[in-house]
Every structure is written in C-alpha cells, then in structure tokens.
C-alpha atoms as a PDB file:
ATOM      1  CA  UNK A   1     -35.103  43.267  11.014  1.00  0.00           C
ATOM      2  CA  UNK A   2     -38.503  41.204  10.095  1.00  0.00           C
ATOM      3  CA  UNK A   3     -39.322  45.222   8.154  1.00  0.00           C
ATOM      4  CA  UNK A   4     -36.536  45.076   5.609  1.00  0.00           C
ATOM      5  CA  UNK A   5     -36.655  42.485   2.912  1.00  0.00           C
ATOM      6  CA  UNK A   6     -35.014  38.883   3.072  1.00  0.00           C
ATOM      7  CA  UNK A   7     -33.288  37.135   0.566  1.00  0.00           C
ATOM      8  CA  UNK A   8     -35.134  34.276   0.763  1.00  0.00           C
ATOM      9  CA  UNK A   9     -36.488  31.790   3.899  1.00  0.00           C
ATOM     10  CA  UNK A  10     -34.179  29.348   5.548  1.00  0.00           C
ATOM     11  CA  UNK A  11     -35.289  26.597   7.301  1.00  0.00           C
ATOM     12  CA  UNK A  12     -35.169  26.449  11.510  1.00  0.00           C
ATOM     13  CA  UNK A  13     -31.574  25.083  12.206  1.00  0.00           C
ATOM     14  CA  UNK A  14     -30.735  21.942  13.857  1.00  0.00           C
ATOM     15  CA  UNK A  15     -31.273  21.792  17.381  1.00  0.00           C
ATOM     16  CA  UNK A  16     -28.178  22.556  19.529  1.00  0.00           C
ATOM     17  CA  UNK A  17     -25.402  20.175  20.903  1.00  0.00           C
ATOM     18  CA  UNK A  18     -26.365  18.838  24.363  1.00  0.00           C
ATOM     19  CA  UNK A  19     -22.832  19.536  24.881  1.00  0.00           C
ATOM     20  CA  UNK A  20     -21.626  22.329  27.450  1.00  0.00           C
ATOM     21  CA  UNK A  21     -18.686  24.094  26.255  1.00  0.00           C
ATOM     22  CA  UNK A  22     -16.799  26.138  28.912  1.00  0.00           C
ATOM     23  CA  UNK A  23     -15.666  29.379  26.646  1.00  0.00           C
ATOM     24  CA  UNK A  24     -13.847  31.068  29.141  1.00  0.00           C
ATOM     25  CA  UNK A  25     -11.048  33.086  27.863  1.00  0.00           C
ATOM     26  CA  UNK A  26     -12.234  32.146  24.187  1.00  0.00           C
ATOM     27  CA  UNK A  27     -14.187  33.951  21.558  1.00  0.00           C
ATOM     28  CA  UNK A  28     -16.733  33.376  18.886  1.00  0.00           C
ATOM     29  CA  UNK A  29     -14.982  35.179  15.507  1.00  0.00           C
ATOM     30  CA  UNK A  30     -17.253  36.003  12.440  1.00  0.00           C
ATOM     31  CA  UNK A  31     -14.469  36.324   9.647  1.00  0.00           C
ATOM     32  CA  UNK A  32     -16.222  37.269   6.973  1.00  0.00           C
ATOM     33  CA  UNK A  33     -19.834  39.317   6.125  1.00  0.00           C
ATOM     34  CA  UNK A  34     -22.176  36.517   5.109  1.00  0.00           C
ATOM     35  CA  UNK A  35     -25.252  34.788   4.934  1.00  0.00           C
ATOM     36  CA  UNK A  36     -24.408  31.308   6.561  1.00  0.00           C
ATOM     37  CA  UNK A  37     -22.251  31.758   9.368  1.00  0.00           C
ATOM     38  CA  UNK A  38     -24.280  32.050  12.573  1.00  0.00           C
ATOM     39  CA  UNK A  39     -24.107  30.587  16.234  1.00  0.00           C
ATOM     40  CA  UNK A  40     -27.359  28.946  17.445  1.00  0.00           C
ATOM     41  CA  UNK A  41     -27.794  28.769  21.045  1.00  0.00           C
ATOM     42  CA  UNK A  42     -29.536  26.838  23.662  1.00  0.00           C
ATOM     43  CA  UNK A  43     -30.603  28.472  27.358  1.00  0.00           C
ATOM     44  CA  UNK A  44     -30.823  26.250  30.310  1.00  0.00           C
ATOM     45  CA  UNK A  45     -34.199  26.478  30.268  1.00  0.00           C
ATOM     46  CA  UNK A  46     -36.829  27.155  27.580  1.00  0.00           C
ATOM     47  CA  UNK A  47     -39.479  29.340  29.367  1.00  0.00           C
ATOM     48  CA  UNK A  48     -42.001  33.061  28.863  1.00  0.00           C
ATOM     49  CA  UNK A  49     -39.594  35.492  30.307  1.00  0.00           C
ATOM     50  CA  UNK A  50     -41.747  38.596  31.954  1.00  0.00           C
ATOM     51  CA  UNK A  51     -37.766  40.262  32.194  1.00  0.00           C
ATOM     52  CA  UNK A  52     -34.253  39.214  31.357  1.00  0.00           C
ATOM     53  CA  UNK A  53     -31.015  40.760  31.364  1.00  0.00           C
ATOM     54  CA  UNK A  54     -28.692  40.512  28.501  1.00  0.00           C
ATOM     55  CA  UNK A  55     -24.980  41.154  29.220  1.00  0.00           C
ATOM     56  CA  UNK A  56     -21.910  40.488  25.816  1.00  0.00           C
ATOM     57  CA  UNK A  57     -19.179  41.754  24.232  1.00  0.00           C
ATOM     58  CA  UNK A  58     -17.659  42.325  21.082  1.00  0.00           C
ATOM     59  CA  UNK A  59     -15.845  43.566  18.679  1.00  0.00           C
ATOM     60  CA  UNK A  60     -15.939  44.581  15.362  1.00  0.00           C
ATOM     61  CA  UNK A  61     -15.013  48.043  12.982  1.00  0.00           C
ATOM     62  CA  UNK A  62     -18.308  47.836  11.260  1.00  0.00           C
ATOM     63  CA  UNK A  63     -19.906  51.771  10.448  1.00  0.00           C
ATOM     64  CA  UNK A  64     -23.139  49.600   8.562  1.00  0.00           C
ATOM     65  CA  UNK A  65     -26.024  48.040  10.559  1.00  0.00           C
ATOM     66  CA  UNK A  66     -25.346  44.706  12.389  1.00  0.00           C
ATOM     67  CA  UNK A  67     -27.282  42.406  14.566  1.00  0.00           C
ATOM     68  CA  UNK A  68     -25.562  41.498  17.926  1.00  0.00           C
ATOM     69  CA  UNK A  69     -28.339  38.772  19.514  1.00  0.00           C
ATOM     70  CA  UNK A  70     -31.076  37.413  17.646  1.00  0.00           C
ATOM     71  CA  UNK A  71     -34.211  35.442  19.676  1.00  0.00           C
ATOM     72  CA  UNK A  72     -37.066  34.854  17.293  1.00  0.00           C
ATOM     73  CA  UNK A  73     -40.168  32.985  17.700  1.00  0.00           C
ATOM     74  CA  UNK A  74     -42.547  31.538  15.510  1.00  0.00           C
ATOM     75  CA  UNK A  75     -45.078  34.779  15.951  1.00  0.00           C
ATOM     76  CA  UNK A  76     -42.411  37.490  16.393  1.00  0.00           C
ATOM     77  CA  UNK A  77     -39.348  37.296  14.716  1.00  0.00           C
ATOM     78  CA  UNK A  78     -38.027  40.452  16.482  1.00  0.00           C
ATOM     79  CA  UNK A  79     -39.400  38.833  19.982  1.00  0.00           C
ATOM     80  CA  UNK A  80     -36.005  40.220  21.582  1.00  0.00           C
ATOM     81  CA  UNK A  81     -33.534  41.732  19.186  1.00  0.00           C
ATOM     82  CA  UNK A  82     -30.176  43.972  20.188  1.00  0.00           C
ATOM     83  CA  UNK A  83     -29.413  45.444  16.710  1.00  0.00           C
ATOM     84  CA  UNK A  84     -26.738  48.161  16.061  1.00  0.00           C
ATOM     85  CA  UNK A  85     -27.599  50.840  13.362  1.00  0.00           C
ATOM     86  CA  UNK A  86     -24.728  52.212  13.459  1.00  0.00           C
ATOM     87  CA  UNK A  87     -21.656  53.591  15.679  1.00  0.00           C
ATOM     88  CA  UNK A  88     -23.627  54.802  19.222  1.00  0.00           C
ATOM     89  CA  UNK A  89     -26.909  53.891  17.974  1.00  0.00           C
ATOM     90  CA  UNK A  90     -28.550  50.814  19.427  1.00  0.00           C
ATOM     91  CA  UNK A  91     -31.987  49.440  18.742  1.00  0.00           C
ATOM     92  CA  UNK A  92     -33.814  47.533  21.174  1.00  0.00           C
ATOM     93  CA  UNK A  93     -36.995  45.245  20.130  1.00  0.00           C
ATOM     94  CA  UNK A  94     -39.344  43.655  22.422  1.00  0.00           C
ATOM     95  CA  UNK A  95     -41.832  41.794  20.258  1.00  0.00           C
ATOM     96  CA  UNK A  96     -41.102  43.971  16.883  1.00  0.00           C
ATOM     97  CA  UNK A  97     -41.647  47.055  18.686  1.00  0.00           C
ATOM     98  CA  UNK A  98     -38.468  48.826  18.754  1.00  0.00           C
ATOM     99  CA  UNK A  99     -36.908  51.634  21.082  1.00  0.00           C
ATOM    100  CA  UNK A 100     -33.654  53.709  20.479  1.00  0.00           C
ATOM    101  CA  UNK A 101     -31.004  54.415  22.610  1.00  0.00           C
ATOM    102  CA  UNK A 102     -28.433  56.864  21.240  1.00  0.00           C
ATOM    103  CA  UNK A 103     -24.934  57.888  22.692  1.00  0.00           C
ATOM    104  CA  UNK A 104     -21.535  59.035  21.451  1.00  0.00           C
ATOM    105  CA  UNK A 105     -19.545  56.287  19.241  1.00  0.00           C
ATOM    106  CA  UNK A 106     -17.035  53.875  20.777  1.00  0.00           C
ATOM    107  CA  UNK A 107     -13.874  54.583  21.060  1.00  0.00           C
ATOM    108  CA  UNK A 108     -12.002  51.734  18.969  1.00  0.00           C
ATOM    109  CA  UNK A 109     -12.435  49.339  21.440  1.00  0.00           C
ATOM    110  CA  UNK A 110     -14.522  46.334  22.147  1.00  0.00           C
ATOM    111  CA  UNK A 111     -18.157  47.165  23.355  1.00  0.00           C
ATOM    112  CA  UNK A 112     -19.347  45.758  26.562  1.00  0.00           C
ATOM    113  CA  UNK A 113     -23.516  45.969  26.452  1.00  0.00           C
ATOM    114  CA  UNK A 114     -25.723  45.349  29.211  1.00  0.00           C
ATOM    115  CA  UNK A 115     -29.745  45.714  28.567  1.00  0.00           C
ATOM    116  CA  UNK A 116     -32.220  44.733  30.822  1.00  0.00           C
ATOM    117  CA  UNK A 117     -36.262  44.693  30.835  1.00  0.00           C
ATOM    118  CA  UNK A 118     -39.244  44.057  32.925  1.00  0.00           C
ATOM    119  CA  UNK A 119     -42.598  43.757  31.492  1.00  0.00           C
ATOM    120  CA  UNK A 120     -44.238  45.269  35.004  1.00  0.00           C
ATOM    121  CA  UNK A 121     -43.113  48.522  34.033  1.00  0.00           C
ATOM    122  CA  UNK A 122     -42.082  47.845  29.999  1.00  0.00           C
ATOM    123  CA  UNK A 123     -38.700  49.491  31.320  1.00  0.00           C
ATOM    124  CA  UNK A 124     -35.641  49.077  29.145  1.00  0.00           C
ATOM    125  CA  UNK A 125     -32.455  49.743  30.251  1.00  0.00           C
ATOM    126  CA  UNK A 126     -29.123  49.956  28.280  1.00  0.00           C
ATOM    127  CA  UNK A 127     -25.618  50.318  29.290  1.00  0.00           C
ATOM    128  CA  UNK A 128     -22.452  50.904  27.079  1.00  0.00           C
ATOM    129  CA  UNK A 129     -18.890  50.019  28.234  1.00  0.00           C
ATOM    130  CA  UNK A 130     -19.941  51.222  31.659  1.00  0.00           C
ATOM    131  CA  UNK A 131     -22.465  54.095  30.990  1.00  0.00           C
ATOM    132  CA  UNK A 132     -25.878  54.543  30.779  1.00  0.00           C
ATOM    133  CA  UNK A 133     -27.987  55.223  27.398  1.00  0.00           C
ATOM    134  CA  UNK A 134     -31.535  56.096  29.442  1.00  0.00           C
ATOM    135  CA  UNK A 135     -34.303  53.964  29.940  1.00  0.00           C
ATOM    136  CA  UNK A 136     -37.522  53.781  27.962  1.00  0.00           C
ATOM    137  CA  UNK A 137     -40.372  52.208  27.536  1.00  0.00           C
ATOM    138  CA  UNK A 138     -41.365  49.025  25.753  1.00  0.00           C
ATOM    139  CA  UNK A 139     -43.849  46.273  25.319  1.00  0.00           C
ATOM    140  CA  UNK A 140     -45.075  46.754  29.109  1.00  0.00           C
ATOM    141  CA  UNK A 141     -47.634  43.320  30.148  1.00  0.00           C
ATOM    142  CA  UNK A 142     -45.621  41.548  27.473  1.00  0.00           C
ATOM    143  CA  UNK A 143     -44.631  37.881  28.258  1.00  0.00           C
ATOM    144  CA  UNK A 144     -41.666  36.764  25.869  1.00  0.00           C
ATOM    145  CA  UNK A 145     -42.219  33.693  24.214  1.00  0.00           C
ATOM    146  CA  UNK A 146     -40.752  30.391  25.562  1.00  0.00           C
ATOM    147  CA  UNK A 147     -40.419  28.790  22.096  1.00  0.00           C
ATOM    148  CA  UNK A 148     -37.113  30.537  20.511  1.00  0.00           C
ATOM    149  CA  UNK A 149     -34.229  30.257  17.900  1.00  0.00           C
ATOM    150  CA  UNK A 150     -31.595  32.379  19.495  1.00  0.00           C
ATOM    151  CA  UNK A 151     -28.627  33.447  17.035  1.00  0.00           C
ATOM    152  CA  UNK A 152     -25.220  35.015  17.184  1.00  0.00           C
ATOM    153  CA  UNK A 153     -24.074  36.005  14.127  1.00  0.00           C
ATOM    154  CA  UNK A 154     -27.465  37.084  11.916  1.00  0.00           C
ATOM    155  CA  UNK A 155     -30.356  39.134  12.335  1.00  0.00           C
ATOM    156  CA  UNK A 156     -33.535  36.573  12.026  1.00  0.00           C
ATOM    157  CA  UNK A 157     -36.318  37.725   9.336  1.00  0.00           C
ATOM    158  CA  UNK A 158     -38.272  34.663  10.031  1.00  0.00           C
ATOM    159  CA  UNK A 159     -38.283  31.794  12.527  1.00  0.00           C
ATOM    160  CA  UNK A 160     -34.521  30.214  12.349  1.00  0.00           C
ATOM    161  CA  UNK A 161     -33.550  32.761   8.727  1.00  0.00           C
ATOM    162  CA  UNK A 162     -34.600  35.295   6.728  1.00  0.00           C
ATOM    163  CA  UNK A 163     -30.653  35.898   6.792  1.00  0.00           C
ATOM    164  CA  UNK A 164     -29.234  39.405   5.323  1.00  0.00           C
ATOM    165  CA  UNK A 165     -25.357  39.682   4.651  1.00  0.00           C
ATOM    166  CA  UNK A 166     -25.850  43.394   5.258  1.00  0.00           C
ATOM    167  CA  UNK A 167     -27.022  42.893   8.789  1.00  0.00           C
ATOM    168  CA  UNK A 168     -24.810  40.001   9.807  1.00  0.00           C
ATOM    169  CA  UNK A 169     -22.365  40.907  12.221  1.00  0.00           C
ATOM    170  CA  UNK A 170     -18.122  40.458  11.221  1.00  0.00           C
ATOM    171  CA  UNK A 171     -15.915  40.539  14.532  1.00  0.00           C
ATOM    172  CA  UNK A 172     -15.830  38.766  17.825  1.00  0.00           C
ATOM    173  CA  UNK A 173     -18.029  37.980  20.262  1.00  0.00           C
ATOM    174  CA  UNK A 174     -17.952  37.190  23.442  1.00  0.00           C
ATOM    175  CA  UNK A 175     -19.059  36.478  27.501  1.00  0.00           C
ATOM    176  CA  UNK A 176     -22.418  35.814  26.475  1.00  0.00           C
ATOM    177  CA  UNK A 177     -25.108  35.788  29.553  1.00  0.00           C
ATOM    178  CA  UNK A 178     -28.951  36.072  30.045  1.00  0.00           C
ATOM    179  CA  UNK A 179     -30.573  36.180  33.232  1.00  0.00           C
ATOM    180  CA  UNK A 180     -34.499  35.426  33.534  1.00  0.00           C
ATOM    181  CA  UNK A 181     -34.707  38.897  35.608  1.00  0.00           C
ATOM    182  CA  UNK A 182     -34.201  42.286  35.544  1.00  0.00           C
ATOM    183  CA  UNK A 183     -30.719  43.048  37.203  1.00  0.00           C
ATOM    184  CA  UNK A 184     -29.226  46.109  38.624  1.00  0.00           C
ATOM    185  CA  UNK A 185     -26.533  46.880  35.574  1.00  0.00           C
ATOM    186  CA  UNK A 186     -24.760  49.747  37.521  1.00  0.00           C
ATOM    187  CA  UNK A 187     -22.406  46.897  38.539  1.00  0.00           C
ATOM    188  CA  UNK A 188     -22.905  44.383  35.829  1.00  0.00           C
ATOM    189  CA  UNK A 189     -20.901  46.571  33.343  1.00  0.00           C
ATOM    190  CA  UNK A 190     -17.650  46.204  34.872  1.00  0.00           C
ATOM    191  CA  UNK A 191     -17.980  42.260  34.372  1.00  0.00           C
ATOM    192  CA  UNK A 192     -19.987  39.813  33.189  1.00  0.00           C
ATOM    193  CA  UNK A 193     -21.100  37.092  35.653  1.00  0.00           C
ATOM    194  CA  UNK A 194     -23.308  34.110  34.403  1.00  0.00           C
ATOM    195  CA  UNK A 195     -26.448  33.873  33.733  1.00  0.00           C
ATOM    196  CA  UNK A 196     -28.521  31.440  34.529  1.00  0.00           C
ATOM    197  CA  UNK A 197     -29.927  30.825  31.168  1.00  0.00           C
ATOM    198  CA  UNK A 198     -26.800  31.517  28.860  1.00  0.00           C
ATOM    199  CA  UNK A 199     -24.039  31.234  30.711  1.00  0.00           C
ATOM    200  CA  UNK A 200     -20.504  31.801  28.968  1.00  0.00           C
ATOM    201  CA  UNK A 201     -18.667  29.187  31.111  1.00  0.00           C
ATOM    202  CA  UNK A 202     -21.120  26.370  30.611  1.00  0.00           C
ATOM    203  CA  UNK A 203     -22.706  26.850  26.936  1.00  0.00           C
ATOM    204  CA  UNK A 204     -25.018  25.048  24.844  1.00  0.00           C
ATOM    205  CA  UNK A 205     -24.517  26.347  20.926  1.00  0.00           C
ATOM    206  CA  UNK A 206     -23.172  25.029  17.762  1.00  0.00           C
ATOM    207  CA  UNK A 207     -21.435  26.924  15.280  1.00  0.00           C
ATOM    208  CA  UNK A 208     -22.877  26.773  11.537  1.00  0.00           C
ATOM    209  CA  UNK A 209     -20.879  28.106   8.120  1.00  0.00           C
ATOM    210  CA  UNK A 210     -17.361  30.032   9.190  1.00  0.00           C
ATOM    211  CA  UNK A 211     -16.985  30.806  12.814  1.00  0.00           C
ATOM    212  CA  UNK A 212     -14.364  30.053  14.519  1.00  0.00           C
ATOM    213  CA  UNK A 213     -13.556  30.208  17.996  1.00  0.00           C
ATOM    214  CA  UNK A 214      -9.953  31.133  19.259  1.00  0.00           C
ATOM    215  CA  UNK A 215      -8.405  32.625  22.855  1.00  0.00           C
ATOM    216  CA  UNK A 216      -9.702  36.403  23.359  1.00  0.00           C
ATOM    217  CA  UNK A 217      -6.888  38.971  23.154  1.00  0.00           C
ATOM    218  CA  UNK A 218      -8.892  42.050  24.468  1.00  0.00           C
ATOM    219  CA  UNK A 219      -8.583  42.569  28.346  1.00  0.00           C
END
C-alpha cells in the first residue's frame, strides 16, 4: 500500500496483448513470493467508473499481508485496491482511503470475494465465500479514474510498481470479473458470471516474471 515503503520505482509495464485468452477452467499460479511476477490486465473498456463490482478467487496459505487486485492511476496509486491483512481481514481502498471488513478466517479452502461500490451512496459491500462482511462507507461523489494499470500478482506503490515481495500474493488465482456497476452480490457469490470489463472467458492480460497458468483443480 502507497503508505508503506517501496523498494524502489519500476517503470509502467508494457501495454497488454490485444489477444483474448479464454481461461475457463484454467488458473493464474504465483509460485513463488517475489518482486517481478505480476499479471497486467486490460478491461474492455478504459473509462471513470462511478461503481463496479469485483468478483475472483483464489487460493493461497499465506497468514502475512497480500494484495489480491491492484488498479492504480497516475494520482492514486490505491485508486481501487482489495488487499488482505491477514486471515478474515480484508481492506478495501477507494482512492487511498481505506475501509475494513473483518470476519472469521477461511476454512482451508479457496476464497471466493465479491465487493461492490457506488459512489451515490460511497457504499461498499463485501462478500466472503458466500457471506456477508457489512457494508461501509467510502469515497462517496468519487469518480474512479479511467487511466489505470491493473495488476494481479503485486500491490502497486506507484503507477505500474513500487513492488513489495512482502505484499505480493503466492497461490492461484482465478475467474476474474469487473462489472462497471454496482451488482446485487447475494447471488453473485455462488458463481462468477462475466463482467463486462474483465471477463474471465475472454481476457486481455499478459503474464510478466514466473506465473504460470495451468487447469484449476478446486471445484
């Protein structure tokens, strides 16, 4: 997070492959903790979002802080960042200002998160393997920025790095979506659909340092 010290800038990476991917049935797996392995990815469409919905899974037996979805823009490097601190603690930030949401830890099983968020209200929602954590409020009137690196893999300091190996995020990851609106997550967390701006079946991204991706084995 942009409040903890980085070992030094990186650049912005390359530009994503124009390429859609169809990962259905596959996952993205982070083998080791490092500073270089990362997933960049590319939405649909690059516009403000006044809500989204973020929907993924993973996997991982991590007990230290981790970052599960990085989007960072040139004025807020925490412009939308999920962020585990540790087992049953999640950390939501909209813009650098950050909310908690705090429940019992996961069984040792994969985590399915939904969050969702609407500037009208500055309501944030969050949902864990099929459960609510509350709602809270967060950023309310705030537009986020259309301009964005968005990263699997590392928690972004600065624009595109700022990468710590003590945040970055060793496991697998997988069905990926973001919708441009704030959905009704009741039903969401007993599946992911696609979202029309990541969308797990049809995705932009490129892989950077050791990632690898290979056929899911979790249900």
């Amino acid at each position: 997070m942009s409040n903890l010290s980085s070992r030094g800038a990186r650049g912005a990476a390359e530009d994503c492959t124009l390429v859609q991917v169809n990962l259905n049935g596959k996952v993205l797996i982070f083998p080791t903790e490092s500073t270089t392995a990362y997933v960049s990815l590319c939405p649909t469409e690059k516009k403000p979002l006044s809500n989204f919905t973020l929907c993924m899974k993973a996997f991982t037996d991590l007990t230290r802080p981790y970052s599960l979805f990085s989007y960072s823009t040139h004025s807020q490097p925490n412009e939308l960042l999920l962020f585990v601190n540790k087992p049953g603690e999640y950390l939501l930030y909209i813009a650098n200002s950050e909310v908690k949401f705090t429940g019992p830890p996961a069984p040792y099983t994969p985590l399915h998160v939904c969050v969702s968020w609407e500037s009208e209200s500055g309501i944030a929602e969050l949902w864990v393997n099929g459960k609510p954590l509350g709602r809270k409020g967060v950023r309310k009137g705030y537009s986020l920025g259309a301009q964005a690196k968005i990263f699997l893999g590392q928690e972004q300091d600065s624009f595109g790095g700022g990468f710590e190996a003590q945040q970055s995020f060793v496991g697998e990851i997988w069905d990926v979506s973001l919708w441009d609106k704030a959905l009704s997550l009741k039903g969401m967390c007993s599946f992911c659909s696609s979202g029309n701006l990541l969308n797990w079946h049809h995705l932009n991204h490129r892989a950077h340092g050791y990632v690898v991706t290979k056929p899911k084995v979790w249900a």
